[in-house]
C-alpha atoms as a PDB file:
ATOM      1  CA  UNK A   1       6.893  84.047 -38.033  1.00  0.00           C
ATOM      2  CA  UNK A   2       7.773  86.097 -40.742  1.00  0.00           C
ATOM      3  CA  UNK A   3      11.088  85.671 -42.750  1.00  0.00           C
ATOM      4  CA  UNK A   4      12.557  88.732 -42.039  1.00  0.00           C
ATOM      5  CA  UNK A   5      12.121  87.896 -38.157  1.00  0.00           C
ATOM      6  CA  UNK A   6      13.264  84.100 -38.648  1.00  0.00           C
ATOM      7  CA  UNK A   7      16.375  85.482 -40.144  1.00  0.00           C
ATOM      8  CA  UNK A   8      16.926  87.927 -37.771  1.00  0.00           C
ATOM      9  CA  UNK A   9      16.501  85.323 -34.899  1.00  0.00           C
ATOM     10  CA  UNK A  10      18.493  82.655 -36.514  1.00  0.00           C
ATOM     11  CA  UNK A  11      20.961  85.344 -37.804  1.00  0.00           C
ATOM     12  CA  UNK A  12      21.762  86.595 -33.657  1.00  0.00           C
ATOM     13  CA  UNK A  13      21.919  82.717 -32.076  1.00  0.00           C
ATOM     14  CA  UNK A  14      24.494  81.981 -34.757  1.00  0.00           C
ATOM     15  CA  UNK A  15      26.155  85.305 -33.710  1.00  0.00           C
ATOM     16  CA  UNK A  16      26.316  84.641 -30.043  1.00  0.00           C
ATOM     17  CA  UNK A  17      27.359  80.779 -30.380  1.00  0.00           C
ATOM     18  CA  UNK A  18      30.274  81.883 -32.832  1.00  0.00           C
ATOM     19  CA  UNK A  19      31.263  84.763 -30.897  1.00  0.00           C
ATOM     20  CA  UNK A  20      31.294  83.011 -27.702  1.00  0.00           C
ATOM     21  CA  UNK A  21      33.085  79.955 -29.749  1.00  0.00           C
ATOM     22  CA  UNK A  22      36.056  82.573 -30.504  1.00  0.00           C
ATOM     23  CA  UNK A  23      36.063  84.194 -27.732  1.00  0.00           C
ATOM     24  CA  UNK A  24      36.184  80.681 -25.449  1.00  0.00           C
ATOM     25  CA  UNK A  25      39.106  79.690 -28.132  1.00  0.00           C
ATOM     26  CA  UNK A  26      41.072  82.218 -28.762  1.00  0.00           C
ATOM     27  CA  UNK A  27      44.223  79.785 -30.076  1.00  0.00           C
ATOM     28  CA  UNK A  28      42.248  78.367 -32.646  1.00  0.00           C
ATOM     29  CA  UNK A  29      42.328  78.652 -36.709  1.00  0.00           C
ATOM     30  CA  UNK A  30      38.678  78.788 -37.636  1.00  0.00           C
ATOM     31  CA  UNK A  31      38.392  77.598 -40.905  1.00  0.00           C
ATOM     32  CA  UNK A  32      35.040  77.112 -41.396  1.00  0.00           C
ATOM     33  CA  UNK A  33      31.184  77.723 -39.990  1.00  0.00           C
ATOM     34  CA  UNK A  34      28.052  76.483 -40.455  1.00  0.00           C
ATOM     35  CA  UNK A  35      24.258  75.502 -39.430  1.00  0.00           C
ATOM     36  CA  UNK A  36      22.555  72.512 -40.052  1.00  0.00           C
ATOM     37  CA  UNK A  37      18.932  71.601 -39.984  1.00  0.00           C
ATOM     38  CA  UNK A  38      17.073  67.839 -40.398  1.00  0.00           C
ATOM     39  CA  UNK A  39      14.629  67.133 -42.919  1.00  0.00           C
ATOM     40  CA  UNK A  40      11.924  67.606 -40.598  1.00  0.00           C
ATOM     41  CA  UNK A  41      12.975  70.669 -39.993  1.00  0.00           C
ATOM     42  CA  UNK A  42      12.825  70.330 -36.245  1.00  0.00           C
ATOM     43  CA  UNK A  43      16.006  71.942 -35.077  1.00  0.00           C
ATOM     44  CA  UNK A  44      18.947  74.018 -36.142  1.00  0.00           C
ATOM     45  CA  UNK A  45      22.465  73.707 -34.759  1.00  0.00           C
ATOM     46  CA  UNK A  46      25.732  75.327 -35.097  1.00  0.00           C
ATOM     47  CA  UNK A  47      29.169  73.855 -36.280  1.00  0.00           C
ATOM     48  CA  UNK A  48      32.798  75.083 -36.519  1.00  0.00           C
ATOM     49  CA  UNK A  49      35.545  73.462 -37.805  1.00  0.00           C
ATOM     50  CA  UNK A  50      39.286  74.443 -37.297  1.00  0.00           C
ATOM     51  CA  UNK A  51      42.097  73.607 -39.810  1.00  0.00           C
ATOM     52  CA  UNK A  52      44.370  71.885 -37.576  1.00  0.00           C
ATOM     53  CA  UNK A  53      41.361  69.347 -36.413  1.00  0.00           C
ATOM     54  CA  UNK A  54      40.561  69.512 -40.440  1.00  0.00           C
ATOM     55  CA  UNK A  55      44.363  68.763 -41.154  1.00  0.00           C
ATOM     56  CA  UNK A  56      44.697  65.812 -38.599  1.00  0.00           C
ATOM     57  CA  UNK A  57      41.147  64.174 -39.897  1.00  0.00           C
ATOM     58  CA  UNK A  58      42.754  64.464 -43.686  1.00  0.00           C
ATOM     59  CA  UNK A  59      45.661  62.868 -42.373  1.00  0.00           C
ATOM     60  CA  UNK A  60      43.867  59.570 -40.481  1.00  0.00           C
ATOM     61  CA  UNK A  61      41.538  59.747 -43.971  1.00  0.00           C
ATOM     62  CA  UNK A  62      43.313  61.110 -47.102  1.00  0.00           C
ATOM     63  CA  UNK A  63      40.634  59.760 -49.380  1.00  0.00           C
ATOM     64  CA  UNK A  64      37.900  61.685 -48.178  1.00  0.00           C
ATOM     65  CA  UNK A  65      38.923  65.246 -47.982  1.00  0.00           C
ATOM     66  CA  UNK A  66      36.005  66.989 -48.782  1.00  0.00           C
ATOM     67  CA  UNK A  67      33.697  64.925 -46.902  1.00  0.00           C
ATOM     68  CA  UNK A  68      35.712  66.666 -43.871  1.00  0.00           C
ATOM     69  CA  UNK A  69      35.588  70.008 -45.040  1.00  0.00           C
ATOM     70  CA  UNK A  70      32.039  69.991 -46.350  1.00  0.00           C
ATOM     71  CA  UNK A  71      30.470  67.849 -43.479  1.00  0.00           C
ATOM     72  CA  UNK A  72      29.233  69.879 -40.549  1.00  0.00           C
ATOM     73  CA  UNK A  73      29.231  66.247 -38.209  1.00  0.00           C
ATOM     74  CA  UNK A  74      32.238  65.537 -38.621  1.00  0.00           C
ATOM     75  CA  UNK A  75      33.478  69.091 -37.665  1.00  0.00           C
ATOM     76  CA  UNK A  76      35.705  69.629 -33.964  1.00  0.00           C
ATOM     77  CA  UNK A  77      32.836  71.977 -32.956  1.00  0.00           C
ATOM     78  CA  UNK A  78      30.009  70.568 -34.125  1.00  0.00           C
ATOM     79  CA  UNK A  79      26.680  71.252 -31.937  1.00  0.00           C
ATOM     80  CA  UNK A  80      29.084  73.493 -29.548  1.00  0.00           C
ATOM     81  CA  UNK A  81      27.342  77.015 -29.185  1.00  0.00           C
ATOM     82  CA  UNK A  82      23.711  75.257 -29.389  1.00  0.00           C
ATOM     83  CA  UNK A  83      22.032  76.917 -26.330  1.00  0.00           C
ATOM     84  CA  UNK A  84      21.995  79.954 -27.829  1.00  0.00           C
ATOM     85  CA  UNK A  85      19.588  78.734 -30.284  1.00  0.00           C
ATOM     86  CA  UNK A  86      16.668  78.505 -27.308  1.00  0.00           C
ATOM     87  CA  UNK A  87      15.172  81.512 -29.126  1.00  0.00           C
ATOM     88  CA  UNK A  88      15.011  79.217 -32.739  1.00  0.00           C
ATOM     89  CA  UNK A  89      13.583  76.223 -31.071  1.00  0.00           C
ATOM     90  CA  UNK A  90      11.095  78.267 -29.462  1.00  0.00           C
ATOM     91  CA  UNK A  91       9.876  79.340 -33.267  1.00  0.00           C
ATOM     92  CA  UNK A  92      10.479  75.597 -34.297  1.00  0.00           C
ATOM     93  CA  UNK A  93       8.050  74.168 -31.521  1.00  0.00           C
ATOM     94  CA  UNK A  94       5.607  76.588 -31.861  1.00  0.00           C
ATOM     95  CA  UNK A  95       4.702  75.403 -35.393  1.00  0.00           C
ATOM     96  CA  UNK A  96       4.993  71.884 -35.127  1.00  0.00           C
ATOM     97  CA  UNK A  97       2.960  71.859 -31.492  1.00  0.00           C
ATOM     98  CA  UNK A  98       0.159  73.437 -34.218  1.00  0.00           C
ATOM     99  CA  UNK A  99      -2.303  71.230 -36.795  1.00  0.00           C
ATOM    100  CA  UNK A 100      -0.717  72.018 -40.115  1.00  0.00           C
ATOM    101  CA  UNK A 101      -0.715  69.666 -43.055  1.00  0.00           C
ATOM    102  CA  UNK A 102       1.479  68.708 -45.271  1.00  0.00           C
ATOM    103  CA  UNK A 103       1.639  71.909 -47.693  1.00  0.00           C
ATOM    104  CA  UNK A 104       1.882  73.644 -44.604  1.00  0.00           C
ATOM    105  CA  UNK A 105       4.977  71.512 -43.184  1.00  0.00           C
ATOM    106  CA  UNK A 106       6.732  71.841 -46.551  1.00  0.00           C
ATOM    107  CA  UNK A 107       6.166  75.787 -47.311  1.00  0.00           C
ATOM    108  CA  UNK A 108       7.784  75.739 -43.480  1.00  0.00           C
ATOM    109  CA  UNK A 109      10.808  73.405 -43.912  1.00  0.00           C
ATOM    110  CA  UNK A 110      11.675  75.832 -47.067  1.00  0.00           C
ATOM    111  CA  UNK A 111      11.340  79.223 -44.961  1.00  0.00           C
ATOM    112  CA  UNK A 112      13.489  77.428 -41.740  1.00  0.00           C
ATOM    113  CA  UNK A 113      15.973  76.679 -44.633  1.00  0.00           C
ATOM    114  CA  UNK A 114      15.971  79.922 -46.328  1.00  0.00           C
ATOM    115  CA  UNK A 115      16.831  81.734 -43.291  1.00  0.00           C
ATOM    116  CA  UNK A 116      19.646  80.016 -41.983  1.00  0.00           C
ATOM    117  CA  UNK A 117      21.187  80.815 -45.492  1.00  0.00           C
ATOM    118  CA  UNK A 118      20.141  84.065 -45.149  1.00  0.00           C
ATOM    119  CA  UNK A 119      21.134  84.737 -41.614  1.00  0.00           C
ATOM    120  CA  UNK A 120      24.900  83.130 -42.807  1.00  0.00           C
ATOM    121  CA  UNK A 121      25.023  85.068 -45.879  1.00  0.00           C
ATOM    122  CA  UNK A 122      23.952  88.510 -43.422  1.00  0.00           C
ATOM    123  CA  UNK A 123      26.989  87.612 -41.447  1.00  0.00           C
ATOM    124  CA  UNK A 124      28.790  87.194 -44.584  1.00  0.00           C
ATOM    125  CA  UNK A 125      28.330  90.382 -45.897  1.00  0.00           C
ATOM    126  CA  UNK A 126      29.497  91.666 -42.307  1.00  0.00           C
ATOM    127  CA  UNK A 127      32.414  90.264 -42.865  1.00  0.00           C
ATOM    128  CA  UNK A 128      32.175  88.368 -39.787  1.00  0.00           C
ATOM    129  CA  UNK A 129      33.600  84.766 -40.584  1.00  0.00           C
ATOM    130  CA  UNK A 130      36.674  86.239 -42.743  1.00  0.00           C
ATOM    131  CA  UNK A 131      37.684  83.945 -45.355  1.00  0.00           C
ATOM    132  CA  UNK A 132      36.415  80.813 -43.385  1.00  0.00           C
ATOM    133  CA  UNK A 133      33.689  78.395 -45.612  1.00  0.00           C
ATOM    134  CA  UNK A 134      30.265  78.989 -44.770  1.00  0.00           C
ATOM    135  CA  UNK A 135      27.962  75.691 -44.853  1.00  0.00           C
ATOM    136  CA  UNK A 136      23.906  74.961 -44.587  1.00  0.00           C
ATOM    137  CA  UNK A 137      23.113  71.771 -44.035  1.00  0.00           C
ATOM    138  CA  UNK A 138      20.193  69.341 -44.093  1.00  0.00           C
ATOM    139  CA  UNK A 139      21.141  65.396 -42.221  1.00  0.00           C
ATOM    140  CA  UNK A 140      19.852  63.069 -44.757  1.00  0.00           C
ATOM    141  CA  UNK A 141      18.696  65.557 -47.588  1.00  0.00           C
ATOM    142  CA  UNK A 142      19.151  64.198 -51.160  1.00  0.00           C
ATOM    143  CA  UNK A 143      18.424  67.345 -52.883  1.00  0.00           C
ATOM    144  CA  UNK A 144      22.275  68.028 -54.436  1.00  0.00           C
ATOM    145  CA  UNK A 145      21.111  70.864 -56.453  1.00  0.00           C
ATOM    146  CA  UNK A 146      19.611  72.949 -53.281  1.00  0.00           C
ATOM    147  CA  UNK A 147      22.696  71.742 -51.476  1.00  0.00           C
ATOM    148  CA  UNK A 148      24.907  73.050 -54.008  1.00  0.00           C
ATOM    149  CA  UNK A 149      23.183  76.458 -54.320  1.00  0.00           C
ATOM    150  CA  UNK A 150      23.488  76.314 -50.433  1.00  0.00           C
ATOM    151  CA  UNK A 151      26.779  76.411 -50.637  1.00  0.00           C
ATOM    152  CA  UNK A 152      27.388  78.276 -53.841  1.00  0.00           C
ATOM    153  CA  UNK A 153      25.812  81.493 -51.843  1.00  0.00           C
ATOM    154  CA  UNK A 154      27.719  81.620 -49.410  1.00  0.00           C
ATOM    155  CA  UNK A 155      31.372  80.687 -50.829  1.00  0.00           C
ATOM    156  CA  UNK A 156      33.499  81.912 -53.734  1.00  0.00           C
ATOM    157  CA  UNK A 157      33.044  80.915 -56.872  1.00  0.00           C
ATOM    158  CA  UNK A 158      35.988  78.281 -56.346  1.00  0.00           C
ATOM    159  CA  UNK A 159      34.880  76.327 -53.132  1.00  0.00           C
ATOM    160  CA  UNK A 160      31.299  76.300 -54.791  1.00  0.00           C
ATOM    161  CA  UNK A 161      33.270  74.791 -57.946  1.00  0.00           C
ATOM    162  CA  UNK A 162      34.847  72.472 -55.303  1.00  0.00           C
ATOM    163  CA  UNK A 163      31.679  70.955 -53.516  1.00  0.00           C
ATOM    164  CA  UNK A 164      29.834  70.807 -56.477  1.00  0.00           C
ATOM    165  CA  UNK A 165      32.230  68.159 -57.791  1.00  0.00           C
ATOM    166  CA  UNK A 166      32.446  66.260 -54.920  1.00  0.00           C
ATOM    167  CA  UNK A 167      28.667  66.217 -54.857  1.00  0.00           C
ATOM    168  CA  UNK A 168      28.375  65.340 -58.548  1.00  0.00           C
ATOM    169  CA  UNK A 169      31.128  62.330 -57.682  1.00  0.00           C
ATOM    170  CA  UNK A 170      29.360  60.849 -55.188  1.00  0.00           C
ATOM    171  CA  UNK A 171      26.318  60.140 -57.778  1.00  0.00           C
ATOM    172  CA  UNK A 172      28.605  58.455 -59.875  1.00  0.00           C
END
């Protein structure tokens, strides 16, 4: 699949799970939205966090603050809104049911990665998630400076500033 089309297809699953996550919630404060991936790049799920579930899990753990902002799994809504991603699966399955090697897996893993930025950042720019954070992420990725680009795309300059030191920190 082409990137254009992977965005596009990641880009309207995120769409409908959010939407229908808003819509299904209507007293909630969204605070923040994301998609993560694994390193296999077999699957991509949604995740939404609200700031009163972010509040109370700051409060039962004051030390690690931005681990609960930042971390998609430990979000109130995370994997909620994941049947609408049938369409991305579909896409995901078709290439790994196929003989590829490993150039081929990698090349793959980069474009399924690319376009879930680029299908946040297209929502972004639509000014669909307000001033919520936006996050992409990989479960047990150890790349911090493609995390922190991630994230530096599709958050102001100060929230990038944020997770970048936290991510720096926990190197230390």
């Amino acid at each position: 699949m082409e990137s254009a089309d992977f965005i596009k297809v990641i880009k309207d699953a995120a769409l409908k799970a959010f939407s229908n996550l808003r819509s299904s919630h209507p007293e909630e404060d969204f605070c923040a939205f994301g998609l993560y991936s694994d390193e296999g790049a077999m699957t991509v799920c949604p995740s939404a966090n609200t700031t009163s579930f972010l509040e109370k899990k700051i409060k039962e753990d004051p030390e690690d603050t931005q681990y609960y902002k930042w971390s998609t799994a430990e979000w109130k809504y995370e994997f909620s809104g994941h049947e609408w991603f049938t369409d991305v699966s579909a896409e995901i399955s078709k290439f790994h049911s196929t003989k590829h090697n490993n150039k081929d897996s990698i090349k793959f893993q980069k474009n399924l990665f690319e376009s879930c930025v680029a299908a946040l950042e297209q929502l972004k720019s639509e000014n669909f998630f307000g001033n919520c954070i936006l996050v992409f992420s990989v479960t047990d990725y150890t790349n911090n400076k493609k995390e922190i680009s991630w994230i530096s795309r599709l958050n102001s300059p100060r929230e990038a500033s944020n997770f970048k030191k936290w991510i720096n920190e926990q190197d230390e």
